[in-house]
C-alpha atoms as a PDB file:
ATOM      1  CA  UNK A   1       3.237   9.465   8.385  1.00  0.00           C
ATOM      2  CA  UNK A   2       0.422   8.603   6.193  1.00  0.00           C
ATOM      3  CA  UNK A   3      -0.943   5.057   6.406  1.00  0.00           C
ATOM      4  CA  UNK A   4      -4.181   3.105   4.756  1.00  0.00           C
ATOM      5  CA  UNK A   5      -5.850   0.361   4.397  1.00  0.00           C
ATOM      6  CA  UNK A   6      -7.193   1.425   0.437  1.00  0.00           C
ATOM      7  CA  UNK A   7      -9.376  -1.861  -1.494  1.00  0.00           C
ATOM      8  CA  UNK A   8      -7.889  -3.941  -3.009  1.00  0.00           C
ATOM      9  CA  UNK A   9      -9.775  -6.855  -5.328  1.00  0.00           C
ATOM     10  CA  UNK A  10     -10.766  -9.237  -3.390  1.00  0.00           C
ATOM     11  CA  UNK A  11     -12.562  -7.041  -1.565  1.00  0.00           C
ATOM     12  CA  UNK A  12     -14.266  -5.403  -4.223  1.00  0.00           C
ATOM     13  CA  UNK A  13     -14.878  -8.911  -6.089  1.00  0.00           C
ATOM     14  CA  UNK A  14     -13.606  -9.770  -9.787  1.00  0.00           C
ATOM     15  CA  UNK A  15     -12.524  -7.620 -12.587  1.00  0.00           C
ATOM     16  CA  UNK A  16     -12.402  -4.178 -10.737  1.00  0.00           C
ATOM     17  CA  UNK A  17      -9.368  -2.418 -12.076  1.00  0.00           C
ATOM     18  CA  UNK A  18      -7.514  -0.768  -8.949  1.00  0.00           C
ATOM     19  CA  UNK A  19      -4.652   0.371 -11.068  1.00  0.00           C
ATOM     20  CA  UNK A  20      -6.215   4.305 -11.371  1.00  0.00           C
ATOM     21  CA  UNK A  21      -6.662   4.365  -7.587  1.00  0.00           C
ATOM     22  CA  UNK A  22      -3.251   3.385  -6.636  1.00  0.00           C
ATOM     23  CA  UNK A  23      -1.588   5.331  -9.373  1.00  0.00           C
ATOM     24  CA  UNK A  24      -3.711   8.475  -7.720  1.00  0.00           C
ATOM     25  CA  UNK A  25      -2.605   7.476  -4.330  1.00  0.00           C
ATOM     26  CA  UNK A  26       1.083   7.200  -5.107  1.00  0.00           C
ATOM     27  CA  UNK A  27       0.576  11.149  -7.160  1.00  0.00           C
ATOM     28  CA  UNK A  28      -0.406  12.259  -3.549  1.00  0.00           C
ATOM     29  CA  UNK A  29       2.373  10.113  -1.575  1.00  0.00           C
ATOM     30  CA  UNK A  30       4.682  11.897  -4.014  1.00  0.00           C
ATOM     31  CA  UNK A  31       3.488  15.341  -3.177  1.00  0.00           C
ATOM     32  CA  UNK A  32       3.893  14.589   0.699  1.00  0.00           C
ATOM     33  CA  UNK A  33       7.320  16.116   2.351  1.00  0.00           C
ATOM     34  CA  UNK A  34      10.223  13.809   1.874  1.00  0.00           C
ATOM     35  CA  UNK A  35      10.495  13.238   5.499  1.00  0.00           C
ATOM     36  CA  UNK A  36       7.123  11.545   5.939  1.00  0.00           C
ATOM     37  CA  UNK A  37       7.327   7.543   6.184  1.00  0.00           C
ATOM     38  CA  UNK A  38       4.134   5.836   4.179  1.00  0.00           C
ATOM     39  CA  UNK A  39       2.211   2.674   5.222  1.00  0.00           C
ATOM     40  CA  UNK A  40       0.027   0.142   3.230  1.00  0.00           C
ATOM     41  CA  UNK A  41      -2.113  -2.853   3.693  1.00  0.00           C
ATOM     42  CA  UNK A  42      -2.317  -4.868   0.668  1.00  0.00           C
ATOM     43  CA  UNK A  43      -2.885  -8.054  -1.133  1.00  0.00           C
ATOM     44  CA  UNK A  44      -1.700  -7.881  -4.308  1.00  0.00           C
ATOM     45  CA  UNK A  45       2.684  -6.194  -3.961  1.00  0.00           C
ATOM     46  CA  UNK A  46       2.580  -5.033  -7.637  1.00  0.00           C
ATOM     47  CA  UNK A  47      -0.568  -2.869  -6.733  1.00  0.00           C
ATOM     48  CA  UNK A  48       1.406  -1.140  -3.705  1.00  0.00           C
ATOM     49  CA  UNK A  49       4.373  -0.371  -5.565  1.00  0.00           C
ATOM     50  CA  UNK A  50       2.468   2.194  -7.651  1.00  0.00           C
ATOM     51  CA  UNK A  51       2.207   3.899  -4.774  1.00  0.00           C
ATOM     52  CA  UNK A  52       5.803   3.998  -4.094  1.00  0.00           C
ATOM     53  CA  UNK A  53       8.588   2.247  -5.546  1.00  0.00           C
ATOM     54  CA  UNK A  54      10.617   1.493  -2.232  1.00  0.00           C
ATOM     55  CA  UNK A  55       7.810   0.000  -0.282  1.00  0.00           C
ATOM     56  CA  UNK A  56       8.950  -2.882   1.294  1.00  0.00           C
ATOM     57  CA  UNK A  57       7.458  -6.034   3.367  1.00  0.00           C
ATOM     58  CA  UNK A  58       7.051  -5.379   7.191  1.00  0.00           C
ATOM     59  CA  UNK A  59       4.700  -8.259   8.185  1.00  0.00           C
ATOM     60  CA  UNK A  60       2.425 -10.366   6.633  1.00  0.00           C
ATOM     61  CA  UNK A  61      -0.986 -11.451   7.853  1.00  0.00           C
ATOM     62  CA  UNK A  62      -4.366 -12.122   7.621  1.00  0.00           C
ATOM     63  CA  UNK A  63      -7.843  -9.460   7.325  1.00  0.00           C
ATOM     64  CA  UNK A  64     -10.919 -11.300   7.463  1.00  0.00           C
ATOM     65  CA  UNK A  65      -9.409 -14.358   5.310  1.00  0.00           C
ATOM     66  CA  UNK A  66      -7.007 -12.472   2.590  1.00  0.00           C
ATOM     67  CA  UNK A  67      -3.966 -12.294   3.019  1.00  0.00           C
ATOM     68  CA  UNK A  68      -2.085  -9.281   3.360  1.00  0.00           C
ATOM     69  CA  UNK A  69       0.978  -7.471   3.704  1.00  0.00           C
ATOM     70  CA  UNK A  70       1.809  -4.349   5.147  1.00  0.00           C
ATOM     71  CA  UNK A  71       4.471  -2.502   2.707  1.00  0.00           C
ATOM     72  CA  UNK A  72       6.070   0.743   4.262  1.00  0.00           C
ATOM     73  CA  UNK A  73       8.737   3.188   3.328  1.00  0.00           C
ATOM     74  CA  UNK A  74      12.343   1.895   4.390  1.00  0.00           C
ATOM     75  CA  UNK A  75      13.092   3.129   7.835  1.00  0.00           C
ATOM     76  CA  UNK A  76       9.250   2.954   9.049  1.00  0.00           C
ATOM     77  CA  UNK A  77      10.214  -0.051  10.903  1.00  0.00           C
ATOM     78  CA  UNK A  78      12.653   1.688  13.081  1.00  0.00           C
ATOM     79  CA  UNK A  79      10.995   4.697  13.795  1.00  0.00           C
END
């Protein structure tokens, strides 16, 4: 399994463009063997779903104020 917590904007402040670092994360997550489930903390969906197009919505919560959602690869949940 491969899960992060990457930055997303609000806590880098304003105008930083993530795009490029997701885009690079989701090359790697596409490299990985099929069989490994992926994990991500964000707070902006659209940004985690350049990582992988079937992320979905385990939980939602809060990290120091933002909220967030953890997306994961269908069948994370159960395993």
């Amino acid at each position: 399994a491969l899960v992060t917590n990457p930055p997303y904007g609000r806590r880098l402040g304003q105008g930083d463009d993530l795009s490029p670092l997701y885009r690079a994360l989701g090359r790697l997550v596409g490299s990985l063997p099929e069989a490994w489930r992926v994990g991500i903390l964000v707070d902006d969906r659209r940004l985690g779903l350049r990582v992988r197009s079937d992320l979905v919505t385990a939980f939602l919560t809060d990290a120091g104020g933002v909220k967030v959602r953890a997306l994961v690869s269908p069948g994370s949940a159960e395993s």
